[in-house]
Protein backbone atom coordinates (compact mmCIF):
# COMPACT_ATOMS: atom_id res chain seq x y z
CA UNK A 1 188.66 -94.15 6.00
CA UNK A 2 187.40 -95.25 2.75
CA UNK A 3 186.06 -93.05 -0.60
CA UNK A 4 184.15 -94.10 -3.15
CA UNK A 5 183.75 -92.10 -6.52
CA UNK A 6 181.12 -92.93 -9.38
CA UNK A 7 181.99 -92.10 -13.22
CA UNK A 8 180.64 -88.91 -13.74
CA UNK A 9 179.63 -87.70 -17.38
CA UNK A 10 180.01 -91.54 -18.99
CA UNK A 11 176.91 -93.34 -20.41
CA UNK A 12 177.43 -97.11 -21.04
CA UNK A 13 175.10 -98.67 -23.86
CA UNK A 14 173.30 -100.21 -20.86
CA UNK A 15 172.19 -96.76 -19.81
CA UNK A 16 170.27 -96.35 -23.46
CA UNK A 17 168.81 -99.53 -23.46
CA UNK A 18 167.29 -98.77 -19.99
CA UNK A 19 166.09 -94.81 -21.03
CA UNK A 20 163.96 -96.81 -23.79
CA UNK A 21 163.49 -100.18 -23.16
CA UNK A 22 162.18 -99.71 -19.54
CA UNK A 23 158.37 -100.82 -19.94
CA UNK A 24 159.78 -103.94 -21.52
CA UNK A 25 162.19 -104.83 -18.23
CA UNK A 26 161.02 -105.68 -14.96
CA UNK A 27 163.73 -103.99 -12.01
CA UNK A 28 165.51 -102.95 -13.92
CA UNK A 29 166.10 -99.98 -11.72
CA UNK A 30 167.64 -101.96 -9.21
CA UNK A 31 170.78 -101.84 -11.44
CA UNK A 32 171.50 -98.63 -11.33
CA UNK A 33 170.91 -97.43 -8.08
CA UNK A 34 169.61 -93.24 -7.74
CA UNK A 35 172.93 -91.53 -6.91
CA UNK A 36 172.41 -90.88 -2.81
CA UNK A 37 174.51 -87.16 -3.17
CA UNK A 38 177.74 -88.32 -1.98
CA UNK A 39 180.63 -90.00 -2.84
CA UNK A 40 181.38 -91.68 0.96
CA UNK A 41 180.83 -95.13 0.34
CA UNK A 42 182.31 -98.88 1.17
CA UNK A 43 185.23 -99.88 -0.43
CA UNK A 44 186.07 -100.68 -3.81
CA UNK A 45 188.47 -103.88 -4.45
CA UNK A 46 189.96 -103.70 -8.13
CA UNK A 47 192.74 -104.36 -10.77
CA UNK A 48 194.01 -100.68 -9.86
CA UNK A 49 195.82 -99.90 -6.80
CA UNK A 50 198.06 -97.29 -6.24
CA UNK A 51 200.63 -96.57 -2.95
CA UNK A 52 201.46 -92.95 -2.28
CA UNK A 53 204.65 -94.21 0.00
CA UNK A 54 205.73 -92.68 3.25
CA UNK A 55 209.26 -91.59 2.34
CA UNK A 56 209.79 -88.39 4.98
CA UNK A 57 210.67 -85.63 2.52
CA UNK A 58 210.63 -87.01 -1.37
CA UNK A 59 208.10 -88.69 -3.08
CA UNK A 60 207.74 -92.05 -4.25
CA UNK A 61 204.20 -93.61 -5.80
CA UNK A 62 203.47 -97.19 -7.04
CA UNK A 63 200.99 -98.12 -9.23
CA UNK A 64 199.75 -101.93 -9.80
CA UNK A 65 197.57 -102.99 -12.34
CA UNK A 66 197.00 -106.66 -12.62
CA UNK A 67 200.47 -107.62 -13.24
CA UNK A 68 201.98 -104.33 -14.48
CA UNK A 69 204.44 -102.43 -11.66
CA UNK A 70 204.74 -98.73 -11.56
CA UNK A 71 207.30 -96.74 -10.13
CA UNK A 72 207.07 -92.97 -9.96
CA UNK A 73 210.14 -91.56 -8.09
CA UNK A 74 211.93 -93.48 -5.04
CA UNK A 75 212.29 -90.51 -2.19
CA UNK A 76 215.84 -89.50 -0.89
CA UNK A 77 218.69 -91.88 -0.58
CA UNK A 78 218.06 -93.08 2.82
CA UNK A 79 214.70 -94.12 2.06
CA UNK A 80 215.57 -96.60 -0.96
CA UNK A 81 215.85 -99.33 1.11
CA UNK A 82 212.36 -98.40 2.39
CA UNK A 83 211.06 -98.50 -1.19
CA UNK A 84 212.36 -101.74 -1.94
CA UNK A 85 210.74 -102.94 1.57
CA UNK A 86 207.35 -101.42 0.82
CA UNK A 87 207.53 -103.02 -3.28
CA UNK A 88 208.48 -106.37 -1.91
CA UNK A 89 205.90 -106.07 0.67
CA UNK A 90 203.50 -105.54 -2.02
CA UNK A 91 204.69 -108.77 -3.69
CA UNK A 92 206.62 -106.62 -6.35
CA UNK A 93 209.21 -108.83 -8.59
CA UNK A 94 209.79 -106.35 -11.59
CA UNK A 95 209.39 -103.14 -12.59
CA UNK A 96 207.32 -102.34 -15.81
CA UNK A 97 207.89 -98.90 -15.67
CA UNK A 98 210.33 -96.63 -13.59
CA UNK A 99 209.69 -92.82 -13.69
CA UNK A 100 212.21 -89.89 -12.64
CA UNK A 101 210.07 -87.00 -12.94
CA UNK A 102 212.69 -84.83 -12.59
CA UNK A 103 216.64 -85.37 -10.80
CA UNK A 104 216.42 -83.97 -7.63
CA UNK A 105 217.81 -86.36 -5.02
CA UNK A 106 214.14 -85.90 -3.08
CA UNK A 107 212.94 -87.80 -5.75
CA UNK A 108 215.69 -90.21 -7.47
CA UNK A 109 218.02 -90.58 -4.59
CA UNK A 110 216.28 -94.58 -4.29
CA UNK A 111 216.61 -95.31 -7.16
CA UNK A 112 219.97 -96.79 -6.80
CA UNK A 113 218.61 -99.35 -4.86
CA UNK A 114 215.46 -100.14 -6.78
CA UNK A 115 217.96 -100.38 -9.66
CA UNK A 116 219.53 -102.83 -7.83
CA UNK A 117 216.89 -105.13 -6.31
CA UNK A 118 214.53 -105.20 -9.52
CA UNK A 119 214.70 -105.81 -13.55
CA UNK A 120 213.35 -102.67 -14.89
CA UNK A 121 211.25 -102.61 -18.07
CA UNK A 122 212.02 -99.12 -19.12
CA UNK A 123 212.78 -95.43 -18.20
CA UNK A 124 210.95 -92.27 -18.26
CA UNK A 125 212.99 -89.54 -17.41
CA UNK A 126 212.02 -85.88 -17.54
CA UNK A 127 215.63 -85.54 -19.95
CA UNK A 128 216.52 -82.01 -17.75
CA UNK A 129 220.32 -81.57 -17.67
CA UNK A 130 221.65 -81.40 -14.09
CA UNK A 131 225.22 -81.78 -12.74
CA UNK A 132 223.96 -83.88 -9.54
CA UNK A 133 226.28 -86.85 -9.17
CA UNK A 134 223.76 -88.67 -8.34
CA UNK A 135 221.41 -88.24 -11.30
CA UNK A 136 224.96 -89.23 -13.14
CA UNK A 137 224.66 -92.67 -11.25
CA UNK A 138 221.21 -93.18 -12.35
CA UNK A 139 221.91 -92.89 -16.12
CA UNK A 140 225.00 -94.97 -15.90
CA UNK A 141 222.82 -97.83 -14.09
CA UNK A 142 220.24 -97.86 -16.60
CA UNK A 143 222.55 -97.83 -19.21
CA UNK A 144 224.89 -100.49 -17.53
CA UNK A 145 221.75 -102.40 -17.89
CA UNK A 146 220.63 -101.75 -20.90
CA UNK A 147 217.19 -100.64 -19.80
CA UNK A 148 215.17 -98.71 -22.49
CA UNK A 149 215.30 -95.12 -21.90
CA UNK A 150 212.53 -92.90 -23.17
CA UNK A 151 212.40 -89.08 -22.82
CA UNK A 152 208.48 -87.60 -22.38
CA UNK A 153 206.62 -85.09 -25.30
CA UNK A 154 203.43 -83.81 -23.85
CA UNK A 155 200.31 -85.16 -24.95
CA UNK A 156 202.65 -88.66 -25.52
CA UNK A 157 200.73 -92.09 -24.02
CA UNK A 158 202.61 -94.76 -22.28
CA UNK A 159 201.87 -97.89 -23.10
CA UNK A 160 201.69 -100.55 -20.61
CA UNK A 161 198.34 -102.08 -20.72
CA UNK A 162 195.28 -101.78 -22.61
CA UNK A 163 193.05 -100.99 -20.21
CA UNK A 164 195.31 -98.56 -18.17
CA UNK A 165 195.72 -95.15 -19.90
CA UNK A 166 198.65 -93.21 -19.56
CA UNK A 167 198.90 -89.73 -20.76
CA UNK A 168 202.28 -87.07 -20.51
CA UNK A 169 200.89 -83.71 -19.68
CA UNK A 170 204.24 -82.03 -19.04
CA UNK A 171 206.96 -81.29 -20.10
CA UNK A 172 206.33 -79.32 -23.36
CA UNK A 173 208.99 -80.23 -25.93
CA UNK A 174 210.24 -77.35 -25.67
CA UNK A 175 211.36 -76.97 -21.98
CA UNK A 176 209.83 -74.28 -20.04
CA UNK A 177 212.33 -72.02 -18.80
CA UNK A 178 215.29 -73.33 -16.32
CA UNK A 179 213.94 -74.52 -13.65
CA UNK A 180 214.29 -78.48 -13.13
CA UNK A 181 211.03 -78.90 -10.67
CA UNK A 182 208.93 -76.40 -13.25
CA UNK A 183 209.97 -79.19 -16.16
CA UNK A 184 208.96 -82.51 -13.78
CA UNK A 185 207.30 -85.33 -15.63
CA UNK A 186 203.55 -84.71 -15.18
CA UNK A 187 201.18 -87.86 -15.72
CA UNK A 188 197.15 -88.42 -15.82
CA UNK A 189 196.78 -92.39 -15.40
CA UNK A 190 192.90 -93.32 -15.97
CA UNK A 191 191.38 -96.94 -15.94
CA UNK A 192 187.80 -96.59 -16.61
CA UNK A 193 186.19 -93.57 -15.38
CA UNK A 194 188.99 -93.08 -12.48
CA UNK A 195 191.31 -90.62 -13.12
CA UNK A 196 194.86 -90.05 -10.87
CA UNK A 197 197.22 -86.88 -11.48
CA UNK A 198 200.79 -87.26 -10.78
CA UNK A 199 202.64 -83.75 -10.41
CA UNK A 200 206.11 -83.89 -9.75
CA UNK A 201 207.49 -80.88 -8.29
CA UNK A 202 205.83 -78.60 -11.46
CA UNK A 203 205.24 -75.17 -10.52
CA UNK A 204 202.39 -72.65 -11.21
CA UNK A 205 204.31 -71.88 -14.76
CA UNK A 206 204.32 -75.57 -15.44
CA UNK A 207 200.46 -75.50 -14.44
CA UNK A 208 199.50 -72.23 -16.73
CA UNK A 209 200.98 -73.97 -19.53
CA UNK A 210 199.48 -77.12 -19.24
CA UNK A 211 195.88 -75.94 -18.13
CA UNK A 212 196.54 -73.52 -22.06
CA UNK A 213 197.40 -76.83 -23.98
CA UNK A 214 194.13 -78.36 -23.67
CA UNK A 215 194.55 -81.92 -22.48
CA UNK A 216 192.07 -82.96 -20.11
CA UNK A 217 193.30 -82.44 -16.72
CA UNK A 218 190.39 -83.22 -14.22
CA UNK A 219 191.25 -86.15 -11.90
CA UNK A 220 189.83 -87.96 -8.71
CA UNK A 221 193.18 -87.90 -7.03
CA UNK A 222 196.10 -85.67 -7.40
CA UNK A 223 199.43 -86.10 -5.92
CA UNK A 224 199.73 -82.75 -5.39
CA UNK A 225 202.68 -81.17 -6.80
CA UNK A 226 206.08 -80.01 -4.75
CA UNK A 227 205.20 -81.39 -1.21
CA UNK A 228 202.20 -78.74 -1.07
CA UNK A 229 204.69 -75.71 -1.58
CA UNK A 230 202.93 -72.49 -2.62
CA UNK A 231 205.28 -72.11 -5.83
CA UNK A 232 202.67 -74.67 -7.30
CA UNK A 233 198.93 -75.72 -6.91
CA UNK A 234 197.16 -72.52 -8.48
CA UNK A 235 194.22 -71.80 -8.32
CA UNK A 236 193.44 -72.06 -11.69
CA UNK A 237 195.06 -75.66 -12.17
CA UNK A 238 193.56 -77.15 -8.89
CA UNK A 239 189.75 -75.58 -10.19
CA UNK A 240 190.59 -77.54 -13.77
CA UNK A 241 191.94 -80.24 -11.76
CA UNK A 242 189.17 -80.24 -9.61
CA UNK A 243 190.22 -83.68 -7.11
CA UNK A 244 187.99 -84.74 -4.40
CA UNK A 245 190.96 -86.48 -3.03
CA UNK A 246 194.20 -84.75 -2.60
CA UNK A 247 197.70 -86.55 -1.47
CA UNK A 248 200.46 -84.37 -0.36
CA UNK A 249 203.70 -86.35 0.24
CA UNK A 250 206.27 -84.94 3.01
CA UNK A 251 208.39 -84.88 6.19
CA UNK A 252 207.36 -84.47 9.46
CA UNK A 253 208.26 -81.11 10.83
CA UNK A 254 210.36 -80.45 7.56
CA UNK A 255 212.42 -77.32 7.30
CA UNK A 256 210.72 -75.83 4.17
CA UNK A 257 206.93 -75.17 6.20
CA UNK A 258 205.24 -77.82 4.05
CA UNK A 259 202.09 -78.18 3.50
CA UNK A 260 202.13 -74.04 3.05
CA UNK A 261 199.06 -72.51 4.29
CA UNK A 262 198.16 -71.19 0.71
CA UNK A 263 198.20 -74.44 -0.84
CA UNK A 264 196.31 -75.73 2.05
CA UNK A 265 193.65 -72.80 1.59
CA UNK A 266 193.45 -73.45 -2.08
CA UNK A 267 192.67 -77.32 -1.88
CA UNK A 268 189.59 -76.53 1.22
CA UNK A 269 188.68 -74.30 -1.59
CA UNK A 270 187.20 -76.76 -3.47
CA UNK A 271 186.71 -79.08 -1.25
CA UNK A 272 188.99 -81.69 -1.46
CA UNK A 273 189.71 -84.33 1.26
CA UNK A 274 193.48 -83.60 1.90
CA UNK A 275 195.54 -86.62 2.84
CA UNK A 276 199.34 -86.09 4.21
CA UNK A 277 201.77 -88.56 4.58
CA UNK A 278 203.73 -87.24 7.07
CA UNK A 279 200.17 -87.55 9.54
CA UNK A 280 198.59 -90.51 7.19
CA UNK A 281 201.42 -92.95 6.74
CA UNK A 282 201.32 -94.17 3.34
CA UNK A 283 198.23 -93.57 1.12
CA UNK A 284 196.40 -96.81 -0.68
CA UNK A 285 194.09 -95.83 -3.52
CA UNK A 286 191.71 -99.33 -5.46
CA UNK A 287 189.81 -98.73 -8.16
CA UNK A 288 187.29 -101.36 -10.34
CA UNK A 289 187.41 -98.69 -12.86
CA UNK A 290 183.94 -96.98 -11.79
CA UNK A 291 184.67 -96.14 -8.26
CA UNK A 292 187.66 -96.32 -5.88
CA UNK A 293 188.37 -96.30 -2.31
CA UNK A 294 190.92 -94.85 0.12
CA UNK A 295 192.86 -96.25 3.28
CA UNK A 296 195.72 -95.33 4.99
CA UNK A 297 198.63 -96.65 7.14
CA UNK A 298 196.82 -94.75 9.83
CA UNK A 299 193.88 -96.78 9.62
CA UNK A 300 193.64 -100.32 11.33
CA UNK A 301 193.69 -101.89 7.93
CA UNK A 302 196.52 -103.39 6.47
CA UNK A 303 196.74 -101.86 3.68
CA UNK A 304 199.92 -104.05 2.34
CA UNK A 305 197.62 -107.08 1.66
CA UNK A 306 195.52 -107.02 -1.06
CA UNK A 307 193.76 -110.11 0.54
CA UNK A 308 192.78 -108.29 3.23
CA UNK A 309 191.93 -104.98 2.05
CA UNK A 310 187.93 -104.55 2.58
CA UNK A 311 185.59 -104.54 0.50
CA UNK A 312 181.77 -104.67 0.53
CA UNK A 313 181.25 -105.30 -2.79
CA UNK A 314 182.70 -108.80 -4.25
CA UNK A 315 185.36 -108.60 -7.40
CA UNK A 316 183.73 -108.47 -10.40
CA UNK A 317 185.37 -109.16 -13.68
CA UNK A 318 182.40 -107.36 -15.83
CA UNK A 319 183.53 -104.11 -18.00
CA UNK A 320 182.35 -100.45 -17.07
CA UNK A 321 179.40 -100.68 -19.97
CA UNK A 322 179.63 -103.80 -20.91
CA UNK A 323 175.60 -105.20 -21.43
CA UNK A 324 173.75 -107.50 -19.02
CA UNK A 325 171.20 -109.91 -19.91
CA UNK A 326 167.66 -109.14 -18.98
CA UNK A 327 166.97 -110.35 -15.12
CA UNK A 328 170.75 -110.09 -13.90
CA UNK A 329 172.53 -107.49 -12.14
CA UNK A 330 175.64 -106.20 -12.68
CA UNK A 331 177.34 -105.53 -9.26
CA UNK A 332 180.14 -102.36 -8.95
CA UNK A 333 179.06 -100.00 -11.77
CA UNK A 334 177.23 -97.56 -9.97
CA UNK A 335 176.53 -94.41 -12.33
CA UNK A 336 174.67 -91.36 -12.08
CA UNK A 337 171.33 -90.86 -13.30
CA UNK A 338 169.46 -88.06 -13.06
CA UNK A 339 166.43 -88.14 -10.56
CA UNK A 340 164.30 -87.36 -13.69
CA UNK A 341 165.19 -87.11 -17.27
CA UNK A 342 165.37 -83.80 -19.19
CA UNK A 343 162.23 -82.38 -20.69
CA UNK A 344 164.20 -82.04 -24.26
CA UNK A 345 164.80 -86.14 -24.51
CA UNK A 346 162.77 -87.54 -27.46
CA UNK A 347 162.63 -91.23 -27.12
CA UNK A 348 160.90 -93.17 -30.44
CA UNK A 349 158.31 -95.62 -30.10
CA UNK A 350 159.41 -98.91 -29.19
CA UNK A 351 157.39 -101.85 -30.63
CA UNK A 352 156.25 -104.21 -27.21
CA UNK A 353 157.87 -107.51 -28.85
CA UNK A 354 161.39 -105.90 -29.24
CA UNK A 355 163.84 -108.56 -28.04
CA UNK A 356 166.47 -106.61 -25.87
CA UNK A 357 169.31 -108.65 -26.66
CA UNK A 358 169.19 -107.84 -30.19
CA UNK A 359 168.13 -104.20 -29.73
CA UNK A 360 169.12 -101.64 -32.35
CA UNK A 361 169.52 -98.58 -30.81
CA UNK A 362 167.23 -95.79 -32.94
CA UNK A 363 168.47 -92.27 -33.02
CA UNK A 364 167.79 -90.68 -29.66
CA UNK A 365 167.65 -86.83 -29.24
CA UNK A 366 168.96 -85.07 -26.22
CA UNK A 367 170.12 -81.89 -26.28
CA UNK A 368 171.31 -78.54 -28.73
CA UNK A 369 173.46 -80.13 -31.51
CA UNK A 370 174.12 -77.13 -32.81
CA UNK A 371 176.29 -76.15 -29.07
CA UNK A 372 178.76 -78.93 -30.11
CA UNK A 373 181.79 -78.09 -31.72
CA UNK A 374 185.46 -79.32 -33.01
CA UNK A 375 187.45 -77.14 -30.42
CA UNK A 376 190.95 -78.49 -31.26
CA UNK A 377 192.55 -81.07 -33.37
CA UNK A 378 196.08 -82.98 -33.42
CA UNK A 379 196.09 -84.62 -37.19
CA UNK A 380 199.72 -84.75 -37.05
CA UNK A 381 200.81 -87.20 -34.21
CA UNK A 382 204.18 -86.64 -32.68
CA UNK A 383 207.30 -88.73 -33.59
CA UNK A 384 206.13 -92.40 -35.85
CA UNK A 385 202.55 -91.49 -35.94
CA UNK A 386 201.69 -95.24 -37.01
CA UNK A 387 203.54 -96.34 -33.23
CA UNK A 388 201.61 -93.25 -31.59
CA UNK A 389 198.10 -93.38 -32.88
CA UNK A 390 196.58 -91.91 -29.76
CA UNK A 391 198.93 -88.56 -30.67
CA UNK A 392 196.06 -88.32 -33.22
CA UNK A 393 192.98 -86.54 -31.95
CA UNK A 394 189.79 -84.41 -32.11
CA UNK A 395 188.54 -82.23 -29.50
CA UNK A 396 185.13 -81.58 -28.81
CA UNK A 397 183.43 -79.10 -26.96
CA UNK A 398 179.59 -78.60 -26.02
CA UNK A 399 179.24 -74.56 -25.72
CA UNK A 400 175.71 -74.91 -24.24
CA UNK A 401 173.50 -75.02 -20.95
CA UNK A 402 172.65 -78.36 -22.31
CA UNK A 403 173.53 -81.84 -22.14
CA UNK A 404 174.29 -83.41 -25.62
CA UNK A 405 173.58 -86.83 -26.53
CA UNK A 406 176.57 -87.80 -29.23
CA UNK A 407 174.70 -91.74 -29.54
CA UNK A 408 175.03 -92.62 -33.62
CA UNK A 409 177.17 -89.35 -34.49
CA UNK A 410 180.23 -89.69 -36.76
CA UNK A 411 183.30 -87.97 -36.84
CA UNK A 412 185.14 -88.55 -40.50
CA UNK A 413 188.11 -87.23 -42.62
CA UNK A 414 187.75 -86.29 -45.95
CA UNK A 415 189.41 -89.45 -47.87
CA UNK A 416 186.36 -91.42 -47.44
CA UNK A 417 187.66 -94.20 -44.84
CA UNK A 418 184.86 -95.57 -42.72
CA UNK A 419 184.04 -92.93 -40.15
CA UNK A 420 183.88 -93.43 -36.37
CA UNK A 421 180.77 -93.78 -34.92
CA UNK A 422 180.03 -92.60 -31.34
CA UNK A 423 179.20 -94.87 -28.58
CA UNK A 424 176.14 -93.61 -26.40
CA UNK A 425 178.11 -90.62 -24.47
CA UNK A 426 176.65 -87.71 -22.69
CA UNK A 427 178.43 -84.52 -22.91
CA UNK A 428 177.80 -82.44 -20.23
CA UNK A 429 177.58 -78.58 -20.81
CA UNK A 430 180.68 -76.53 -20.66
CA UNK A 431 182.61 -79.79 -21.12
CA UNK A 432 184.52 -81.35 -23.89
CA UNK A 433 185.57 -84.88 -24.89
CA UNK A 434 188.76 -85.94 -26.70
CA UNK A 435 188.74 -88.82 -29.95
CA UNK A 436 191.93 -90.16 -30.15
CA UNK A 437 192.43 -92.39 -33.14
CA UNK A 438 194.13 -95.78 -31.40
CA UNK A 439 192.68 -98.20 -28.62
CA UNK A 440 191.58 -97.25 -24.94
CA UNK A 441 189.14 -97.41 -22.15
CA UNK A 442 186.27 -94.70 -22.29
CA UNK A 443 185.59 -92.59 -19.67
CA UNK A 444 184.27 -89.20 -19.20
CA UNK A 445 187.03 -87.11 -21.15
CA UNK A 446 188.17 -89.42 -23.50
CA UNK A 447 186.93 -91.48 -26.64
CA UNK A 448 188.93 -94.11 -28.72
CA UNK A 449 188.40 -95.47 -32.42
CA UNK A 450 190.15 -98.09 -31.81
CA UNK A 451 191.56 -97.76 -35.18
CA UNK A 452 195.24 -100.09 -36.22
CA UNK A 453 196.69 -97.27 -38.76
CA UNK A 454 196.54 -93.53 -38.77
CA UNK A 455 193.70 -92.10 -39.98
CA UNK A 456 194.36 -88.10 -40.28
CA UNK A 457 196.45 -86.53 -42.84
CA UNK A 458 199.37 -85.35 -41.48
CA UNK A 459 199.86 -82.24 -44.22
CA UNK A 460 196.49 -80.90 -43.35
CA UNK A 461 192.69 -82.58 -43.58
CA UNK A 462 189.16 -82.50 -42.97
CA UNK A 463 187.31 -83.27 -39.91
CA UNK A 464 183.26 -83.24 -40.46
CA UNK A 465 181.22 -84.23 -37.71
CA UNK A 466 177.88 -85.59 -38.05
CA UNK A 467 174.91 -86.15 -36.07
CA UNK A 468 172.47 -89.07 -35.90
CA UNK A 469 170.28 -87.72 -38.84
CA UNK A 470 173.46 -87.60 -41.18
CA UNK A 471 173.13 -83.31 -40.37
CA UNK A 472 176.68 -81.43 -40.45
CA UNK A 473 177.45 -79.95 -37.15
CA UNK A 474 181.06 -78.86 -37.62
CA UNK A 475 184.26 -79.10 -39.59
CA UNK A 476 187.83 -78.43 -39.12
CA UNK A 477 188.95 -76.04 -40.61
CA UNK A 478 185.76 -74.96 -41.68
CA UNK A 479 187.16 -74.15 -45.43
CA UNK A 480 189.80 -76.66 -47.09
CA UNK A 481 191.83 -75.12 -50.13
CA UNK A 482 192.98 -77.43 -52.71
């Protein structure tokens, strides 16, 4: 079986060039190919791959990236020695990052032996108090071994690599009532436009208060959350969610009735493929960044070697937007353009001896400015906001039945510092993006300034957005007392 998902609501530079350089390029429509209405493809090969293991009744996931390792939980004591099998099979050495999202021995009763077999970068633990011997073990190990130990705060990013995004959605700090599988580590890992949701054991009062706190939560795949128990997977969350590709790790014939048939009914509700590793062996996910691709244990592929995982379209080591020359294609970056382009677009005149290498992009209209709005802002970043720029952030949110070209806007504060200036991004109606102050890869819900110091005042400021034209479209707060 294989899946194959386009970025949906980015717009790479390359796109703008081609909306108004087109009579100047010859095929250039060869490059980005009309979207053909569905998302089952070939197979993507990537710097992403991520291993939903087969672990009976826990959960255990592993996440490469180049040469970054992983580890989200490591399933029930008897199955550590399977996790170390699977990790060595995959040609695993050391461990980056080792995640308990929460100590229930279903989830950190490997650990022991991963602890054991691999040098471990550092810990992220959920921090929930529990008496469990074996959750005693753990944090004697990693402090035995002096690993760094880090607690999560929600909204918090995780920094491994540049490229690869990393974003706490749960806990809150303050912990939400007693339950330990309701407090579970919750994580959105994006490269690119490719979005994965990792959600513990968190249950529907987790969900409610993560789907109220505003950070993006739509992903491609979600690990869906308690072995597909009906105590999680609301309806609400899985529409904000909104996966094509759901993986639900358990046991065959377990004793708790998992998958339940609500969860099950809620997930054909919006009509995501459902993947089970107690029928589908373990679960491979690859990504370039732009699209990914699905195979299972159950398949004939081997899905342990990356050299022969398939793949009809060669590696490719260009960027999602990067720009092409004139004449070449860019294999992998398949996007989605409309069949034809909105009646509102106003494109200016482009003189016929415009070199497109050293094309300055004009200001291009698209859309009712005036539906944009600041929705929600973070100017105080949590914990050293100069180590946790990305804690810094502006939310914006296009009210409208319109799509919204933000290409030359500017978001500023009110000391004067050079403002950020918007890459060519489409916002799609009903939808929002988040600007977050530090470094990152763009993709449909998320913006970076790529900025080295804060730049919001942490006692209170001023966020004015701009459009092209230099117009005012919004401020937070709308008045600023002195």
């Amino acid at each position: 079986m294989s899946l194959q998902k386009a970025g949906r609501a980015l717009l790479p530079v390359i796109l703008v060039i081609l909306l108004i350089a087109t009579p100047l390029l010859a095929g250039c429509s060869d490059i980005l190919p009309p979207d053909p209405g569905t998302s089952l493809r070939t197979n993507t090969s990537g710097d992403l791959r991520v291993y939903f293991l087969d672990v009976g009744q826990g959960d255990s996931s592993v996440i490469l990236f180049q040469d970054k390792v992983i580890l989200i939980d490591a399933g029930e004591v008897d199955y550590g020695n399977r996790v170390v099998s699977d990790l060595e099979n995959l040609g695993v050495t050391r461990i980056n990052l080792l995640v308990a999202t929460h100590p229930h021995s279903d989830h950190i009763g490997g650990m022991q032996k991963v602890l054991t077999r691999f040098p471990v970068g550092k810990v992220l633990d959920s921090g929930i108090p529990s008496s469990s011997s074996l959750y005693g073990q753990f944090l004697r190990t990693v402090d035995e071994k002096h690993i760094p130990y880090i607690t999560p705060k929600r909204g918090q990013t995780i920094d491994i690599d540049p490229s690869l995004r990393i974003v706490v959605l749960s806990p809150p700090e303050q912990q939400i009532g007693d339950s330990i599988n309701t407090n579970s580590v919750v994580l959105r890992v994006s490269y690119g436009t490719v979005n994965l949701l990792f959600a513990g054991d968190a249950t529907t009062e987790a969900e409610d208060v993560m789907i109220r706190s505003g950070l993006p939560l739509d992903a491609d795949v979600l690990k869906v959350s308690h072995h597909g128990s009906s105590d999680a997977s609301s309806a609400a969350f899985l529409r904000r969610v909104d996966p094509e590709v759901a993986v639900i790790s358990l046991g065959r014939d377990n004793d708790y009735g998992h998958p339940h048939r609500e969860t099950l009914g809620g997930l054909d509700s919006i009509g995501a493929l459902v993947l089970r590793t107690d029928r589908d062996g373990t679960v491979c996910v690859e990504s370039d960044g732009a699209t990914y691709s699905i195979a299972t244990e159950r398949d004939t592929v081997d899905i342990w070697s990356h050299s022969r995982m398939p793949s009809a379209t060669p590696a490719t080591t260009t960027s999602p937007g990067s720009l092409t020359p004139a004449g070449t294609a860019t294999p992998g970056i398949p996007f989605t353009l409309p069949v034809t382009f909105p009646s509102n677009l106003t494109i200016p005149t482009v003189p016929s001896n415009l070199s497109i290498l050293n094309l300055t992009l004009p200001s291009l209209q698209l859309g009712n400015a005036s539906n944009i709005s600041i929705s929600a802002v973070q100017f105080d970043a949590p914990g050293d906001d100069t180590k946790n720029l990305n804690g810094e952030w502006i939310r914006l949110t296009n009210n409208g039945e319109e799509t919204v070209l933000l290409t030359s806007w500017t978001l500023a504060d009110r000391s004067g510092t050079e403002p950020y200036r918007f890459p060519a991004f489409l916002l799609m109606p009903k939808s929002s993006v988040t600007v977050y102050t530090g470094d990152g890869v763009m993709n449909d819900t998320a913006l970076f300034m790529g900025r080295k110091e804060p730049l919001w005042g942490n006692s209170g400021d001023r966020a004015t957005l701009m459009d092209g034209s230099g117009r005012i479209i919004d401020q937070w707060p709308e008045t600023v007392t002195t």
